[in-house]
C-alpha atoms as a PDB file:
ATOM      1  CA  UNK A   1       0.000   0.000   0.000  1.00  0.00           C
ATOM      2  CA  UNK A   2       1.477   3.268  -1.245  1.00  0.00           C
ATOM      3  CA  UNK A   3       1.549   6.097   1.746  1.00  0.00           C
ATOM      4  CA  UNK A   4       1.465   9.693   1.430  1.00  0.00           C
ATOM      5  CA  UNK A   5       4.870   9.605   2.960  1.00  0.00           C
ATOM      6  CA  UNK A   6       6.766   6.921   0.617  1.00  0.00           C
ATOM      7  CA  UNK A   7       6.697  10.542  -1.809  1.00  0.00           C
ATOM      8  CA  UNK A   8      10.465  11.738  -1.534  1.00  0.00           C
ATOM      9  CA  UNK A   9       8.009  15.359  -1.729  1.00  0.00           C
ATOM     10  CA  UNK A  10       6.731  15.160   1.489  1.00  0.00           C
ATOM     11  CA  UNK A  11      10.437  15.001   3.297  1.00  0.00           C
ATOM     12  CA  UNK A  12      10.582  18.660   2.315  1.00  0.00           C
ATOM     13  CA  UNK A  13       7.581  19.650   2.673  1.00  0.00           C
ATOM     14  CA  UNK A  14       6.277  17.336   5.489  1.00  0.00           C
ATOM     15  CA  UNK A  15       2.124  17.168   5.688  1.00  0.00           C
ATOM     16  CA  UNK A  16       0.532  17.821   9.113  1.00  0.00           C
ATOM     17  CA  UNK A  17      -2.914  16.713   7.242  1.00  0.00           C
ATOM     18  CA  UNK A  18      -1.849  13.676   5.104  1.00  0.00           C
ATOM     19  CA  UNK A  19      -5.456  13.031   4.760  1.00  0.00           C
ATOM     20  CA  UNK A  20      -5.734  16.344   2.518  1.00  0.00           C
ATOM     21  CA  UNK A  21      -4.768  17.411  -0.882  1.00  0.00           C
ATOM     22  CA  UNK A  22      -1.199  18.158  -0.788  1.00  0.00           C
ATOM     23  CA  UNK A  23      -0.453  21.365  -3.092  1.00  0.00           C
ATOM     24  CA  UNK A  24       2.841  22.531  -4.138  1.00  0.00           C
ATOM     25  CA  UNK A  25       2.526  26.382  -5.524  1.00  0.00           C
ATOM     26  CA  UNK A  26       2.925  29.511  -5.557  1.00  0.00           C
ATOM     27  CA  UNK A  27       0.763  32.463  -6.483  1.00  0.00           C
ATOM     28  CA  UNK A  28       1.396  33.080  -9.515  1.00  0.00           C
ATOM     29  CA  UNK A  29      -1.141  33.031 -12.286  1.00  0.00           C
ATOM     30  CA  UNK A  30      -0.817  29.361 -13.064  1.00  0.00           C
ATOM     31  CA  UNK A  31      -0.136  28.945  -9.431  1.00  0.00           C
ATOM     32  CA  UNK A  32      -3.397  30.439  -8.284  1.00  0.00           C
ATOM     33  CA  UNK A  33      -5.339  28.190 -10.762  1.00  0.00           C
ATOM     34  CA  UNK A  34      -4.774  24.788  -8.382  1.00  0.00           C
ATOM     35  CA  UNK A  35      -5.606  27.097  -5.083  1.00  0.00           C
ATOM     36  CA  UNK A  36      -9.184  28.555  -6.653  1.00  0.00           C
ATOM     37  CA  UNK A  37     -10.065  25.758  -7.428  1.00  0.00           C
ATOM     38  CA  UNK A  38      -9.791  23.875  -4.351  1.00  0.00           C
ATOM     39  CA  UNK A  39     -11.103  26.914  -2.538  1.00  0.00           C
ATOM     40  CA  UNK A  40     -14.252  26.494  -5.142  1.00  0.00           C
ATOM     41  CA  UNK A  41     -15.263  23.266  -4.370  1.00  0.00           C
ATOM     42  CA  UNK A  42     -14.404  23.019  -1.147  1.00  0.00           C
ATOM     43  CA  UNK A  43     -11.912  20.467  -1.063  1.00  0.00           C
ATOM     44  CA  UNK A  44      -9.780  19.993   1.869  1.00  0.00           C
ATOM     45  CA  UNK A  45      -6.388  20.481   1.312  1.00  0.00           C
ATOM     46  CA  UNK A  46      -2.896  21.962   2.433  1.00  0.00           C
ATOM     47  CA  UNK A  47      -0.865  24.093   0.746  1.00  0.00           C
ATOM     48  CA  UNK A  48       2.960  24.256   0.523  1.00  0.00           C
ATOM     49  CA  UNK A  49       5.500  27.085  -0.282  1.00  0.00           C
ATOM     50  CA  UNK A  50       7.660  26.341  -3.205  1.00  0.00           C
ATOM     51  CA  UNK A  51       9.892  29.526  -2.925  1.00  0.00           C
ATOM     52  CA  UNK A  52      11.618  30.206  -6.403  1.00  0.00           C
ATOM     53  CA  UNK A  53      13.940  32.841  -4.441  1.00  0.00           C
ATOM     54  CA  UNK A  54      15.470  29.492  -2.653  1.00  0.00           C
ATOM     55  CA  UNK A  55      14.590  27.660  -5.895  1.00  0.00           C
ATOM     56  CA  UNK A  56      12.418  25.301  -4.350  1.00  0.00           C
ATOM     57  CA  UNK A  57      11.743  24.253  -8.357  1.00  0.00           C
ATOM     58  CA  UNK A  58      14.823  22.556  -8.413  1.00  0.00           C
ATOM     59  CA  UNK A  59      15.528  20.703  -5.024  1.00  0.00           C
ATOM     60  CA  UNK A  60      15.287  16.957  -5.462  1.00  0.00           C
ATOM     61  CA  UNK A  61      12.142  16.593  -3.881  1.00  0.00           C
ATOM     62  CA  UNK A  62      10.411  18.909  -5.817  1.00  0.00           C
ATOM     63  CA  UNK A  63      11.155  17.152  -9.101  1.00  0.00           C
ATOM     64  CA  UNK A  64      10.641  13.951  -7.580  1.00  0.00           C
ATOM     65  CA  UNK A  65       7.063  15.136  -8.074  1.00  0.00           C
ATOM     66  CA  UNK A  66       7.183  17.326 -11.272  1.00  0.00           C
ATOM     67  CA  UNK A  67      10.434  16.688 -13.242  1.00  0.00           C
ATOM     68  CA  UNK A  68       9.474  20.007 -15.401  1.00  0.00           C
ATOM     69  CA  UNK A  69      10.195  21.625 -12.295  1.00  0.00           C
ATOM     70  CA  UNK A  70       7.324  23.746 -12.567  1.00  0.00           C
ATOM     71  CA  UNK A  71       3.998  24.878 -10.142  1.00  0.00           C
ATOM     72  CA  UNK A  72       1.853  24.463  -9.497  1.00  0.00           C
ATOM     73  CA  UNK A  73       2.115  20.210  -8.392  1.00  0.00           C
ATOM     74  CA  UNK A  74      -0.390  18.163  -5.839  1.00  0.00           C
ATOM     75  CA  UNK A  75      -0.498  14.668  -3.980  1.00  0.00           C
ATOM     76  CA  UNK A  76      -3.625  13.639  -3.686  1.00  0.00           C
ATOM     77  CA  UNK A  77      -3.937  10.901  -0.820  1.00  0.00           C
ATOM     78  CA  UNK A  78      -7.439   9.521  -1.874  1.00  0.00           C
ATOM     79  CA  UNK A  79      -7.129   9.752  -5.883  1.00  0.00           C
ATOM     80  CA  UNK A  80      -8.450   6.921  -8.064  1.00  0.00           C
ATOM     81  CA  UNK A  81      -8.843   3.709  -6.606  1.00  0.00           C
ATOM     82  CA  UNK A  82      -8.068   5.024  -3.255  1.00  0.00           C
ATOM     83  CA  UNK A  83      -4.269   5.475  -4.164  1.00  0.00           C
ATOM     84  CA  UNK A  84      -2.419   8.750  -3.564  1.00  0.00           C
ATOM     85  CA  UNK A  85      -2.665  10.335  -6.936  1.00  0.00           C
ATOM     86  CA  UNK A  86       0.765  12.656  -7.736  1.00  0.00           C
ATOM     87  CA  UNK A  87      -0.197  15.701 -10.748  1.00  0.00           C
ATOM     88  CA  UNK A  88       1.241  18.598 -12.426  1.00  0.00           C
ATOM     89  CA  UNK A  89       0.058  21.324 -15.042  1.00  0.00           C
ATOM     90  CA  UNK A  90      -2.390  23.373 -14.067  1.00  0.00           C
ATOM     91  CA  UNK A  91      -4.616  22.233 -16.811  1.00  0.00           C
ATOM     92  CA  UNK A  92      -3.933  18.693 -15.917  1.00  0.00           C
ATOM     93  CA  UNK A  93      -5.126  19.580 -12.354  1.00  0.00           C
ATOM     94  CA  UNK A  94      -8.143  21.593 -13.061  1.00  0.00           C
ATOM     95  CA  UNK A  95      -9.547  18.744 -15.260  1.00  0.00           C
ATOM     96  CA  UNK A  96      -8.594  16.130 -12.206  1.00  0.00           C
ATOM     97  CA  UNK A  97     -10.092  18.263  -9.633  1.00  0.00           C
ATOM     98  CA  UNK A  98     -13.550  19.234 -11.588  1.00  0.00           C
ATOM     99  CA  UNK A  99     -14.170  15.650 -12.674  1.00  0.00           C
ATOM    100  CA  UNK A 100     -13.653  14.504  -9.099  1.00  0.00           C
ATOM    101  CA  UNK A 101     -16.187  16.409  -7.421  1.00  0.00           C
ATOM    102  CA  UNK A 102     -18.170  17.187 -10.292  1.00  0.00           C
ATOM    103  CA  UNK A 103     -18.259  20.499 -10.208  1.00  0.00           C
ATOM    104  CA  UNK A 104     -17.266  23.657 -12.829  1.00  0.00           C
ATOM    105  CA  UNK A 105     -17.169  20.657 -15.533  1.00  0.00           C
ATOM    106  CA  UNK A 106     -20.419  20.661 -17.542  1.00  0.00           C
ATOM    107  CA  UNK A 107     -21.977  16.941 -17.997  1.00  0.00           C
ATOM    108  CA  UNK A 108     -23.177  17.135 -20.923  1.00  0.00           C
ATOM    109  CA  UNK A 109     -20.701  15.732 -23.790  1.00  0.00           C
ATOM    110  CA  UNK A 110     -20.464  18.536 -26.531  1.00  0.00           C
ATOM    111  CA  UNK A 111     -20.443  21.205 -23.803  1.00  0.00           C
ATOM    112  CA  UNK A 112     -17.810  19.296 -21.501  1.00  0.00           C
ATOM    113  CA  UNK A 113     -15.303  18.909 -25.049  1.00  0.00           C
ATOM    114  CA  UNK A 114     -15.999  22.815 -25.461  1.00  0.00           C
ATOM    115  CA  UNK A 115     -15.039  23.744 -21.922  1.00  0.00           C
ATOM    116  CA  UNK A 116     -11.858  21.507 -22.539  1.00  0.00           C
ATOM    117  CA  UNK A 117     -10.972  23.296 -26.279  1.00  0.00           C
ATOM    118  CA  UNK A 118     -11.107  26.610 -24.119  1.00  0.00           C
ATOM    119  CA  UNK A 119      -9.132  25.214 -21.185  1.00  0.00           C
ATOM    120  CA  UNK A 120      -6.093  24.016 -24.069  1.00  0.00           C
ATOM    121  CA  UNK A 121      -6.680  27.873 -25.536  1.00  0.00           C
ATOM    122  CA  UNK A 122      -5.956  29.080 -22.285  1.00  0.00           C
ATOM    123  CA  UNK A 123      -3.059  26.664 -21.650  1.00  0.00           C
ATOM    124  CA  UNK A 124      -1.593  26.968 -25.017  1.00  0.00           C
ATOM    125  CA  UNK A 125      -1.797  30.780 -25.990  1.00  0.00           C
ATOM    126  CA  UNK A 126      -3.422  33.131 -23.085  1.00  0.00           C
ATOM    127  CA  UNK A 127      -0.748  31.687 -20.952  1.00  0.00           C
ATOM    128  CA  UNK A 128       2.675  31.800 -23.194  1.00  0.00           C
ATOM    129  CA  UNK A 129       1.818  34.652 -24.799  1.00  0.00           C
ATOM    130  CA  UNK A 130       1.260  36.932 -21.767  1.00  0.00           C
ATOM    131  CA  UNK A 131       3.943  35.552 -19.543  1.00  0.00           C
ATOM    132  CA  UNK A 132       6.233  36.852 -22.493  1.00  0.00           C
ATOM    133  CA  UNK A 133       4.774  40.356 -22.942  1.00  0.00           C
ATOM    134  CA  UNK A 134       5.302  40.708 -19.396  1.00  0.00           C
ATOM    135  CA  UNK A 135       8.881  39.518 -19.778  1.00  0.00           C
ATOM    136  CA  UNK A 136       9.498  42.241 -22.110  1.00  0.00           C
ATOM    137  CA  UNK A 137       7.766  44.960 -20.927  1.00  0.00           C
ATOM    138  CA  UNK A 138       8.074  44.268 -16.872  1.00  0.00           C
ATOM    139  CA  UNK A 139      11.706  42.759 -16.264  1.00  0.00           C
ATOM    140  CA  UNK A 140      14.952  41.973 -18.315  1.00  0.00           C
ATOM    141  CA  UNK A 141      13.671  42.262 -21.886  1.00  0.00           C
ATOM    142  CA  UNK A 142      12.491  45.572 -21.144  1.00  0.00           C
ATOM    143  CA  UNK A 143      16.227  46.591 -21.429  1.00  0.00           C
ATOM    144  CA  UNK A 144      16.344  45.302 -24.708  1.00  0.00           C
ATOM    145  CA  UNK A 145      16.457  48.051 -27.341  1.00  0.00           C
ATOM    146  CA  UNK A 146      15.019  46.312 -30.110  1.00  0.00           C
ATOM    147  CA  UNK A 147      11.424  46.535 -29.542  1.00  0.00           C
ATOM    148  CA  UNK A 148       9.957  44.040 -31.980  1.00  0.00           C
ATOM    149  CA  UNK A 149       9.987  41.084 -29.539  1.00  0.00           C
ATOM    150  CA  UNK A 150       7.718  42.940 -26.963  1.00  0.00           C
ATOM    151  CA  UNK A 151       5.502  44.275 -29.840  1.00  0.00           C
ATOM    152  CA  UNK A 152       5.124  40.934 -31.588  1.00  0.00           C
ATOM    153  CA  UNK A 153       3.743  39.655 -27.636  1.00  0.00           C
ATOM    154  CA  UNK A 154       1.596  42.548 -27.645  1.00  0.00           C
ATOM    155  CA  UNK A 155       0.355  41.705 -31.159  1.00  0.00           C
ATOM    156  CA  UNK A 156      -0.947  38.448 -30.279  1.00  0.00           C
ATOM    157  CA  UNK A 157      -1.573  39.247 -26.944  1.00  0.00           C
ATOM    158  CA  UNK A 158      -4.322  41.695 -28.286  1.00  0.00           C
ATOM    159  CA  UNK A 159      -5.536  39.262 -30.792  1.00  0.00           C
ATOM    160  CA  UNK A 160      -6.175  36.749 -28.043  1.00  0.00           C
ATOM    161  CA  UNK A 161      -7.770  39.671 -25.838  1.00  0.00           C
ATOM    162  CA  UNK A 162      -9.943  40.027 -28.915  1.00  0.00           C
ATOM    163  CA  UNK A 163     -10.942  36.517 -29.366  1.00  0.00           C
ATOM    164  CA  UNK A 164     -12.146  36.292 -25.914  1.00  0.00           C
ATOM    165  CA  UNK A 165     -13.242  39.588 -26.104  1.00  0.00           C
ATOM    166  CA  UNK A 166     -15.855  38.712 -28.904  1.00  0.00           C
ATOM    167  CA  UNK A 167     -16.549  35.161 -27.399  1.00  0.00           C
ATOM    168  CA  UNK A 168     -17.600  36.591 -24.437  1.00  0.00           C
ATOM    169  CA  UNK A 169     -20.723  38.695 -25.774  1.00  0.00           C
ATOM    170  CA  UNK A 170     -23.697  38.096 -24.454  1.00  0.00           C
ATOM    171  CA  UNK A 171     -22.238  35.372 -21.909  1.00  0.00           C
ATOM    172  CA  UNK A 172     -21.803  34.998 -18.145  1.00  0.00           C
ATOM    173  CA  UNK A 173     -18.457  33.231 -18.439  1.00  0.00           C
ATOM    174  CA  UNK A 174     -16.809  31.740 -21.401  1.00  0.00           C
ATOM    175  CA  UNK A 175     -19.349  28.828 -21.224  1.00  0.00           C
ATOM    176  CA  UNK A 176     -22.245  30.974 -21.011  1.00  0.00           C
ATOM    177  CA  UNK A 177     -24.514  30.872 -18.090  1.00  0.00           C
ATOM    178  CA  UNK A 178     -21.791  28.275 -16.328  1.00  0.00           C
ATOM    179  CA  UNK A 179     -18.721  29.128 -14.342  1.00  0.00           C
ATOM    180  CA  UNK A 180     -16.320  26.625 -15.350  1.00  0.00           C
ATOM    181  CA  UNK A 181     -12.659  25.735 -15.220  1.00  0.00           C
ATOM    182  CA  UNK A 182     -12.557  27.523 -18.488  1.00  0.00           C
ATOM    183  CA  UNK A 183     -12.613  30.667 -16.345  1.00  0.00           C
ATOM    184  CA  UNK A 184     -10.735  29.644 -13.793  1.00  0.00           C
ATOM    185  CA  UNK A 185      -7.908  28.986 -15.809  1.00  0.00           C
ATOM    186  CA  UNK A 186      -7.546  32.345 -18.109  1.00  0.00           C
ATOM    187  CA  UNK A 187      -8.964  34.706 -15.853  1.00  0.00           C
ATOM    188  CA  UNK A 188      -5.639  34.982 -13.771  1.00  0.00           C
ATOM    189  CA  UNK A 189      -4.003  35.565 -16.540  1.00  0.00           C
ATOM    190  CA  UNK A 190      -5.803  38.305 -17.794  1.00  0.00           C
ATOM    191  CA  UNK A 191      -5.517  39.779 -13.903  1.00  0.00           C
ATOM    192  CA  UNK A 192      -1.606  39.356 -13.950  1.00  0.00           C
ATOM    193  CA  UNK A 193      -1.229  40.819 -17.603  1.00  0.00           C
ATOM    194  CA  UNK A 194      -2.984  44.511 -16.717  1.00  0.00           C
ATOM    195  CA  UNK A 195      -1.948  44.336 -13.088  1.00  0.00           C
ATOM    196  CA  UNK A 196       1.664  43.002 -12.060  1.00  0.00           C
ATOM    197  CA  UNK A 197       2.899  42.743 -15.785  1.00  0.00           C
ATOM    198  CA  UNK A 198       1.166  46.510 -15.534  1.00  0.00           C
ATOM    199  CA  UNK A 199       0.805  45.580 -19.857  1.00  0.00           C
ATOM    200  CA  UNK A 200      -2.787  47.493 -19.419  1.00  0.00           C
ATOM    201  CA  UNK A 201      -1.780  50.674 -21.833  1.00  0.00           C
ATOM    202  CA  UNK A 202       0.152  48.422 -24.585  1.00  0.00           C
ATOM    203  CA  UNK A 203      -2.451  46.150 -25.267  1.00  0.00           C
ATOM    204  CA  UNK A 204      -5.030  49.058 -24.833  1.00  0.00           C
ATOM    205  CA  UNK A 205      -7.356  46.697 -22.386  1.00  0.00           C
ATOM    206  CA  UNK A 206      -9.975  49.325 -22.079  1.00  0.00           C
ATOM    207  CA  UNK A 207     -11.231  48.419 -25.581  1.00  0.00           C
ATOM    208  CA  UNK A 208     -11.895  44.773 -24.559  1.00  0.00           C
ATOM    209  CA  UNK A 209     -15.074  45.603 -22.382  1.00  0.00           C
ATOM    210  CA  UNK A 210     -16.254  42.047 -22.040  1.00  0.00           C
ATOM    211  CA  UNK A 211     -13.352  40.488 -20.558  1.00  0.00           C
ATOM    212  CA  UNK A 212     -13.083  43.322 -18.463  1.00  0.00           C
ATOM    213  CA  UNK A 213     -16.585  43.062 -17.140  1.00  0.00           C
ATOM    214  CA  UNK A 214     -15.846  39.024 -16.722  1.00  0.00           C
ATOM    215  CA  UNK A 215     -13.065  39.448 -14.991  1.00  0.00           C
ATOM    216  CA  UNK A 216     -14.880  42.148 -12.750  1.00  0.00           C
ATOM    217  CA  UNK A 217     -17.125  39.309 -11.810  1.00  0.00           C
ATOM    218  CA  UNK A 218     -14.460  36.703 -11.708  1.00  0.00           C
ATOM    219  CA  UNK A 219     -12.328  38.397  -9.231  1.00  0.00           C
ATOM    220  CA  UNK A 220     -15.515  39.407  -6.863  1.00  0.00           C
ATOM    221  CA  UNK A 221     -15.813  35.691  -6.521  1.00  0.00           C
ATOM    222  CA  UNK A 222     -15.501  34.855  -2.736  1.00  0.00           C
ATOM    223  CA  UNK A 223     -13.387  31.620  -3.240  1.00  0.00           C
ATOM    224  CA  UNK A 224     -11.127  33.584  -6.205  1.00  0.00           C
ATOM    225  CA  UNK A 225     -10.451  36.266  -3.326  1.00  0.00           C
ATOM    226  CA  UNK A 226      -9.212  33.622  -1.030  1.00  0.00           C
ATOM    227  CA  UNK A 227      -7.298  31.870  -3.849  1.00  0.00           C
ATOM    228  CA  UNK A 228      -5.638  34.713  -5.473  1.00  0.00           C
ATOM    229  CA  UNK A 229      -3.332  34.937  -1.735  1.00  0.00           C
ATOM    230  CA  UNK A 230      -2.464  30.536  -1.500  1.00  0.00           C
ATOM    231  CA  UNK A 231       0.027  29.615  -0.647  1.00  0.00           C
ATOM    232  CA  UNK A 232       0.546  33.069   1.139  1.00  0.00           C
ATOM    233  CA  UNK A 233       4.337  34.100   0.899  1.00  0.00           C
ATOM    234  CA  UNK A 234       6.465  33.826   3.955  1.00  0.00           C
END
């Protein structure tokens, strides 16, 4: 029988709950995706520190559980089959998370393959593409003096604010009526680009009125509130 503690993960980061969700993270927008969640359906679970200024990414234990070396990671003592279940990517742990409780996941096929298609467009654009605009225009490549790196992020960082922008018209959230991980996935992301990568002005986010008024409501969210600050820096 395989014990929360046989992880080489938990050595570091020992588990005073080893009957909860173990998560790894940090807030950061892919970070805060894992700790939303949780706080939205009400999971029990403990969070851990992984410090990047002690890079925490790389220690041994760390990649014992995520060999990518990235957050946010979980150990899940009660996964499928009763077995601890070990998981990184964000995506990869949204999915996990909404189709064990059931919740933010739609049941109905066609919907539930839509709410995935925008979960990969989150993953594979929103994501990249913002992270490097606010590279470029927040720390070392805003040194640079050729410019056309930043502007080709900002580019397609609009064009992706745009897609969205248009999706979202006459919707709730980007399924419609439904919150869903959809949501919970890009909406930090488009918090992080106009606040800490402060990228507001250069992609002119004032023109995109409908993610602005969806991310109005996501961030009002009670359990978003909460997640936005776990695991709270030391």
């Amino acid at each position: 029988m395989t014990l929360l503690s046989d992880f080489p993960i938990t050595k570091k980061w020992p588990a005073r709950f080893p009957d909860r969700i173990q998560l790894y993270s940090l807030p950061t927008p892919n970070g805060v995706k894992a700790s939303i969640m949780l706080e939205e359906t009400g999971l029990a679970y403990e969070p851990h520190l992984v410090n990047f200024e002690t890079n925490d990414q790389n220690s041994p234990e760390f990649l014992s559980l995520n060999p990518n070396n990235k957050i946010p990671a979980l150990l899940d003592p009660n996964g499928p089959g009763g077995k601890p279940m070990a998981l990184f990517e964000s995506g990869a742990i949204l999915w996990y998370l909404a189709e064990r409780t059931g919740l933010f996941l739609p049941q109905d096929a066609m919907a539930r393959y839509e709410t995935l298609q925008w979960l990969m467009w989150q993953v594979g654009g929103v994501g990249p593409m913002f992270g490097q605009l606010g590279f470029f225009n927040k720390f070392a490549g805003k040194d640079f003096e050729d410019k056309r790196p930043r502007d080709r992020y900002v580019a397609e960082s609009r064009r992706l604010l745009g897609v969205l922008d248009k999706h979202l018209e006459g919707r709730d959230w980007i399924m419609g009526q439904d919150y869903t991980v959809a949501d919970i996935a890009t909406f930090p992301w488009v918090r992080n680009l106009i606040g800490f990568y402060e990228a507001g002005a250069l992609v002119q986010f004032e023109q995109f009125r409908q993610v602005k008024r969806v991310l109005d409501a996501f961030v009002a969210r009670p359990a978003v509130a909460r997640g936005l600050t776990i695991p709270a820096r030391g």
